[in-house]
Protein backbone atom coordinates (compact mmCIF):
# COMPACT_ATOMS: atom_id res chain seq x y z
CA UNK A 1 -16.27 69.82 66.17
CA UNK A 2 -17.10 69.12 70.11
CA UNK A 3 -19.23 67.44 71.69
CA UNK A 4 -21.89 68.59 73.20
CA UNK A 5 -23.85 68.79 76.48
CA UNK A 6 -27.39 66.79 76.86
CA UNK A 7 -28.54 70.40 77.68
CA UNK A 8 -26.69 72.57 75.40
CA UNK A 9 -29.81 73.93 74.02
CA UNK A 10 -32.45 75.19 75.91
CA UNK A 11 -36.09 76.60 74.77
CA UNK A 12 -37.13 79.46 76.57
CA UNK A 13 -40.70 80.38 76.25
CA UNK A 14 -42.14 84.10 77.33
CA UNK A 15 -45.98 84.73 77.39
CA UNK A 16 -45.29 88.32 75.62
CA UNK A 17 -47.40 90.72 76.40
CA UNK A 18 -45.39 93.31 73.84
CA UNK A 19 -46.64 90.65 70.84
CA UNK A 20 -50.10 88.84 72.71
CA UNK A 21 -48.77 85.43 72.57
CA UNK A 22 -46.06 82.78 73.42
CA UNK A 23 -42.52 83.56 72.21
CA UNK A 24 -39.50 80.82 71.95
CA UNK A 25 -36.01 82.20 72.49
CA UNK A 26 -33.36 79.04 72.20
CA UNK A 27 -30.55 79.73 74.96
CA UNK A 28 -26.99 78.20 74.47
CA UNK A 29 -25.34 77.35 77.55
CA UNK A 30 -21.62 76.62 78.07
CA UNK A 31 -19.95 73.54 79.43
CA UNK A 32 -21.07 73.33 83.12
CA UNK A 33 -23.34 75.93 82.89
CA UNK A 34 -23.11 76.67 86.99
CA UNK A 35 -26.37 79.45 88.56
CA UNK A 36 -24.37 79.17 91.31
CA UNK A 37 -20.78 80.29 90.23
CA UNK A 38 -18.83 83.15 91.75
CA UNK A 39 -19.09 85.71 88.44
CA UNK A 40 -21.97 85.99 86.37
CA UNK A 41 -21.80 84.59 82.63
CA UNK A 42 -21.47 87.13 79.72
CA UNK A 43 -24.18 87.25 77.52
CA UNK A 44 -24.57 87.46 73.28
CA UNK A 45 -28.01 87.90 72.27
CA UNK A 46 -27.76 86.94 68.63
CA UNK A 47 -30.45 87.48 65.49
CA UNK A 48 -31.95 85.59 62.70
CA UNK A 49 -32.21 86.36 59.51
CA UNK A 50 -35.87 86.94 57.67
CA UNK A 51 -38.25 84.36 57.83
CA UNK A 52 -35.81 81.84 59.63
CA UNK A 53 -35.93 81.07 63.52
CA UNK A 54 -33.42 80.32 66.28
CA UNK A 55 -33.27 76.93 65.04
CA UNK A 56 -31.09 78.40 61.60
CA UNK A 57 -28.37 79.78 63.54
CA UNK A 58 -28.31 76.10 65.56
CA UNK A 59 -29.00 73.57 63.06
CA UNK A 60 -27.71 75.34 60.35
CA UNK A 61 -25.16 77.69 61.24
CA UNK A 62 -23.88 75.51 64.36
CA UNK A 63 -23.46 78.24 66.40
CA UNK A 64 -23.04 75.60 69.79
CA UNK A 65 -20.71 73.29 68.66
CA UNK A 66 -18.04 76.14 67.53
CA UNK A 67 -19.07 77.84 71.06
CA UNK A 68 -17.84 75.00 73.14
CA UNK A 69 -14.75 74.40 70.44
CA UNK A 70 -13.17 77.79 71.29
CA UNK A 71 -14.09 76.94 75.13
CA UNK A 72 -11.99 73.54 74.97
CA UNK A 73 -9.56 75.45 73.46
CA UNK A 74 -9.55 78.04 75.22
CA UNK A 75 -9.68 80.86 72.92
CA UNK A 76 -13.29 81.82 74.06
CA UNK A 77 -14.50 82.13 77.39
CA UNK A 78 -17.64 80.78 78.85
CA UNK A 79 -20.13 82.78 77.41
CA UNK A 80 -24.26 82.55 77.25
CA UNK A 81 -25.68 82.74 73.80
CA UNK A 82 -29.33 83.58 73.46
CA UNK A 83 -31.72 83.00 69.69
CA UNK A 84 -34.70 85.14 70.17
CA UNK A 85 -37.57 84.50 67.64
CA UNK A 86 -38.14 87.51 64.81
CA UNK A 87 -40.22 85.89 62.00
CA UNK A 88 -40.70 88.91 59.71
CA UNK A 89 -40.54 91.81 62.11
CA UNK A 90 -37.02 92.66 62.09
CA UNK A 91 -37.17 92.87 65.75
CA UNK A 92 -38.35 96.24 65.69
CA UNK A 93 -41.84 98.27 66.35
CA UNK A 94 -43.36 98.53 63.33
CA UNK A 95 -44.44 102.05 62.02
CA UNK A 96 -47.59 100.47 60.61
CA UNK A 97 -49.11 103.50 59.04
CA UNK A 98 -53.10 102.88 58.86
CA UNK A 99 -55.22 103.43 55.33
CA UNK A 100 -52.43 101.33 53.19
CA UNK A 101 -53.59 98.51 51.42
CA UNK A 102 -50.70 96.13 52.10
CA UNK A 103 -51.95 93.02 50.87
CA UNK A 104 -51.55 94.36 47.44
CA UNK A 105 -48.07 94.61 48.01
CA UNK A 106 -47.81 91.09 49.08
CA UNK A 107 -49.50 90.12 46.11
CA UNK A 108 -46.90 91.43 43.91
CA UNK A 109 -43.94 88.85 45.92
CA UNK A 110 -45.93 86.51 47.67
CA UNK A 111 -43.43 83.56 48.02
CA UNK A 112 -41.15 86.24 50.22
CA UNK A 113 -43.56 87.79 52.04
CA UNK A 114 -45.56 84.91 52.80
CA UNK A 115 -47.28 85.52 56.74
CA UNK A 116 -45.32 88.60 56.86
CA UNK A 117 -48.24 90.74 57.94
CA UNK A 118 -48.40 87.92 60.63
CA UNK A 119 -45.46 88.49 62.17
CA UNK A 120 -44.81 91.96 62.74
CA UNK A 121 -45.40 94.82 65.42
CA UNK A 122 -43.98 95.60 68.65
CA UNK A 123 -40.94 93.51 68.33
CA UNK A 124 -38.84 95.72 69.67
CA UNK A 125 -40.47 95.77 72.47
CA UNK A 126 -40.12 91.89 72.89
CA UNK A 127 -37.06 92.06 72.39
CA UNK A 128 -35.63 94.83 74.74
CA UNK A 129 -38.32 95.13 76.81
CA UNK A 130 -38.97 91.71 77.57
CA UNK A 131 -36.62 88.17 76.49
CA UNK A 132 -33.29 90.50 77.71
CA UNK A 133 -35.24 91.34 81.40
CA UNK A 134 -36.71 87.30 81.26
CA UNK A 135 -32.89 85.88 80.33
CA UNK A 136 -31.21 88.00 83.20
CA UNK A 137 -33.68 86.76 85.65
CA UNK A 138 -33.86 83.32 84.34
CA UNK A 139 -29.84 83.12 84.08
CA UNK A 140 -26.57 83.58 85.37
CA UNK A 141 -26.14 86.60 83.27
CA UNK A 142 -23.98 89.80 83.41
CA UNK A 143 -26.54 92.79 83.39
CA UNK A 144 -23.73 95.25 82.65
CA UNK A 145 -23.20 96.57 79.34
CA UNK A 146 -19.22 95.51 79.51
CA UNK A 147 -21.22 91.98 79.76
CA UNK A 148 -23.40 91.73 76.73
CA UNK A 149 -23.16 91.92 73.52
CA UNK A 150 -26.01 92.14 70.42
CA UNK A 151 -25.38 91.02 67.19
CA UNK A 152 -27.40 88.92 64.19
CA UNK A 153 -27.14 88.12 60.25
CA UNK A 154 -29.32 89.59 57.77
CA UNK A 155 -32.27 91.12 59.17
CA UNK A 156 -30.87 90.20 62.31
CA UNK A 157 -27.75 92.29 61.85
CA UNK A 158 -29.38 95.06 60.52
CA UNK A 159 -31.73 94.73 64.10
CA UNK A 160 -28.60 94.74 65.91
CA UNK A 161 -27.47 97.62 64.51
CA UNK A 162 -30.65 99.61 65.02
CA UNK A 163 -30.96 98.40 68.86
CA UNK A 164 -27.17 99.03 69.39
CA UNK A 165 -26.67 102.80 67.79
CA UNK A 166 -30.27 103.94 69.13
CA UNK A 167 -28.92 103.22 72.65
CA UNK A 168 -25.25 102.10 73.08
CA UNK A 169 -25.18 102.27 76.40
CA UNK A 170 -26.61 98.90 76.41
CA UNK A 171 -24.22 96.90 74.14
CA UNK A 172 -20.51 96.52 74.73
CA UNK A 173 -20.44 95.25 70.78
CA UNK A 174 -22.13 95.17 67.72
CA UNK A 175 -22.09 92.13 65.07
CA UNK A 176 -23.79 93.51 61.62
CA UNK A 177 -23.24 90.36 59.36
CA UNK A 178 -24.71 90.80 56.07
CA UNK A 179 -27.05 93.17 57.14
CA UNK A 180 -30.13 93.67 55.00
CA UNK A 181 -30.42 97.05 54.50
CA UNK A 182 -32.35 98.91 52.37
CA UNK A 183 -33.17 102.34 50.25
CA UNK A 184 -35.76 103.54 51.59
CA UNK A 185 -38.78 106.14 50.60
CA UNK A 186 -38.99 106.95 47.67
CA UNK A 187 -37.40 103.96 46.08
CA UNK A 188 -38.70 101.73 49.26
CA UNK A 189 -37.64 98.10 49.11
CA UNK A 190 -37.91 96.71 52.67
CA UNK A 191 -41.14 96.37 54.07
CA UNK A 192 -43.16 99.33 54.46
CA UNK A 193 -45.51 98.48 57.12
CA UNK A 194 -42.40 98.12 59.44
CA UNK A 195 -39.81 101.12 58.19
CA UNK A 196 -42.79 103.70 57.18
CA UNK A 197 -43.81 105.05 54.17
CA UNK A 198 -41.71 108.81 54.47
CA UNK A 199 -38.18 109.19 54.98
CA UNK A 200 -38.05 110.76 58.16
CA UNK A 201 -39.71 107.83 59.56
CA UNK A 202 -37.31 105.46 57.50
CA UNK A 203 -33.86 106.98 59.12
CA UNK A 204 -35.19 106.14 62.76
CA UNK A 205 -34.89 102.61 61.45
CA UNK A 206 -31.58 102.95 59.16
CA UNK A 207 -28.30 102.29 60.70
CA UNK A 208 -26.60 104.43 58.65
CA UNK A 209 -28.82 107.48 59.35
CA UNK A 210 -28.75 106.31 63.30
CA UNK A 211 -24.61 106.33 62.91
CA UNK A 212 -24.75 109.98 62.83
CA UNK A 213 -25.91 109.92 66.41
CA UNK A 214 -23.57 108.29 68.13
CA UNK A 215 -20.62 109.15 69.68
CA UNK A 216 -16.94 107.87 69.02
CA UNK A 217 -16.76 107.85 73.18
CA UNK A 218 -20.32 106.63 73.81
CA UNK A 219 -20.01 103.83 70.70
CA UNK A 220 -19.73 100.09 71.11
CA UNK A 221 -17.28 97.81 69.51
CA UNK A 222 -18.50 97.47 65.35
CA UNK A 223 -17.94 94.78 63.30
CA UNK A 224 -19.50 94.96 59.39
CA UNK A 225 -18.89 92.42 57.28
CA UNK A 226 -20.42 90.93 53.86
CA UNK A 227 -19.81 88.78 50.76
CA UNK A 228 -18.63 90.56 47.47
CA UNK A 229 -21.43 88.67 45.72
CA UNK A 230 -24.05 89.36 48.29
CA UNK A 231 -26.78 91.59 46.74
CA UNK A 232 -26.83 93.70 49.19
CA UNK A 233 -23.16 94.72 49.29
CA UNK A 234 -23.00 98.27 47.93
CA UNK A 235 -25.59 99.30 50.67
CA UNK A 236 -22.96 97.36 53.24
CA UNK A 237 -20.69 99.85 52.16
CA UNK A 238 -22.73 102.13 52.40
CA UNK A 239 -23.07 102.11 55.67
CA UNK A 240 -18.90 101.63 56.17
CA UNK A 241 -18.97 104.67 54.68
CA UNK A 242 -21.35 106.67 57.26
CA UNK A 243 -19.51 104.81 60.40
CA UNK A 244 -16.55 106.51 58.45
CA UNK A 245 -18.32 109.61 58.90
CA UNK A 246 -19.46 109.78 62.21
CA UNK A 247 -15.69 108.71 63.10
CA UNK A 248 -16.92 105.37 64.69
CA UNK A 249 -14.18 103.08 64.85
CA UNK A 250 -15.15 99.36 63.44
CA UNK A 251 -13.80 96.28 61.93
CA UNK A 252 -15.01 95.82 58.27
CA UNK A 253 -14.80 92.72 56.11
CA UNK A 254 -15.38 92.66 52.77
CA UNK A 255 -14.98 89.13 51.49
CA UNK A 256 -15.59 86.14 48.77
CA UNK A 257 -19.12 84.86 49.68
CA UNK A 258 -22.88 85.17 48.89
CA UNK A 259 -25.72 86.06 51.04
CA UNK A 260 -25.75 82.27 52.56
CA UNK A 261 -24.73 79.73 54.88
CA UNK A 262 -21.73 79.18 52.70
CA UNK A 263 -20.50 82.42 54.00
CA UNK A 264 -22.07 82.69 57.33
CA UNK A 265 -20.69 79.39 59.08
CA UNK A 266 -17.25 79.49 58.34
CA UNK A 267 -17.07 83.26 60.05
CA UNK A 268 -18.93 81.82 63.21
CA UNK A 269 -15.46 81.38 65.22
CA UNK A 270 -14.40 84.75 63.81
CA UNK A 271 -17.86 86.05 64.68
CA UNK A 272 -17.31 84.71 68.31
CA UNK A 273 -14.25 85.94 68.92
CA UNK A 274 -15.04 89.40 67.91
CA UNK A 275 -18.13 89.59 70.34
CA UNK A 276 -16.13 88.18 73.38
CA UNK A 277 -12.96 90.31 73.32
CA UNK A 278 -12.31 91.16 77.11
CA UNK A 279 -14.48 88.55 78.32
CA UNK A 280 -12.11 85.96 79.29
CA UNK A 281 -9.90 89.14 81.38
């Protein structure tokens, strides 16, 4: 891989008002990042999966080094790349029904939801309302929806697709990657505090119950993939199967791999590529 820049990787830090306290977004800049160039840099916000942090998708998942690789080669254009912190929250406002006793649930798998009821609430809010207005002032950003993109792995793909089908008119694209995805009420498996405890309240969280209301000429560009061994795969096609339905066009991979980093950093240039079609035009 590349080389990189002294200042590659930047920490961004918002006083959030959304979540009472001091959030850190990591921002990936391209080679000669210039505030002063003639056309504004596209923009990928990209999410972390459950309990991770920006740091995964840089340490871990090298998202940087294959960004400037595909620049030096020119097969990717000079893009912005943005880590917002989730925690536990899925990046969403959490329903949060009153009068349930959820530390009895946590009780029951208390190595996976460790500080989960921590690091939840209005996440959504963070996120939409708050790092994407901060990074646009802060940055040489597009503010155009032709000139950013949302994607994430895990929870952070299932986030994505939640932000991006509730209101496409923000998103030019859409990376789901291994999405964690769920049954919801009655059989409820994700966390309840966050999707509710009816189903009514769970589909305004689903992606494949929010697929129904979008579009085919109002939808971003969709890209689903996940690993044949990965848990969570029959769900994954579920929700193929419901962007079927709503006739939402979409790229879908279903390939050898796990619910890891084995899988997930080998797809990173893919991953890239997919998110900056029509960027380097």
């Amino acid at each position: 891989m590349t080389s990189l820049e002294a200042d590659a990787v930047q920490d961004l830090w918002i006083d959030s008002r959304a979540l009472g306290r001091a959030m850190n977004s990591k921002v990936v800049l391209p080679p000669g990042y210039d505030a002063a160039r003639a056309a504004a840099y596209p923009v990928l916000y990209f999410l972390h999966p459950w309990g991770l942090s920006p740091r995964y998708i840089v340490d871990k998942l090298h998202i940087q080094p294959y960004l400037y690789a595909g620049i030096e080669a020119g097969t990717l254009p000079p893009m912005v790349i943005v880590l917002p912190t989730g925690e536990k929250s899925f990046y969403l406002n959490a329903d949060d029904q009153q009068g349930y006793d959820w530390p009895s649930l946590l009780d029951m798998e208390n190595d996976f939801f460790r500080d989960a009821l921590k690091q939840y609430g209005a996440y959504g809010d963070y996120l939409l309302g708050e790092v994407i207005p901060f990074v646009e002032r802060k940055y040489h950003v597009r503010r155009d929806r032709a000139g950013r993109a949302m994607g994430g792995i895990s929870m952070g793909g299932a986030a994505a697709a939640v932000h991006a089908f509730r209101d496409p008119a923000q998103f030019c694209a859409v990376g789901i990657h291994s999405p964690a995805l769920f049954m919801g009420p009655p059989e409820q498996n994700g966390p309840p505090w966050i999707f509710g405890v009816t189903r009514e309240r769970f589909a305004t969280y689903n992606p494949a119950d929010l697929a129904a209301g979008v579009t085919p000429d109002a939808q971003p560009r969709i890209y689903l993939d996940v690993g044949d061994q990965d848990l969570m795969a029959e769900r994954v096609q579920h929700l193929h199967d419901a962007l079927d339905a709503a006739g939402l066009a979409h790229t879908y991979h279903l390939r050898p791999g796990s619910h890891n980093k084995t899988y997930w950093e080998p797809h990173m240039p893919e991953y890239l590529d997919f998110y900056s079609a029509g960027w380097g035009e």
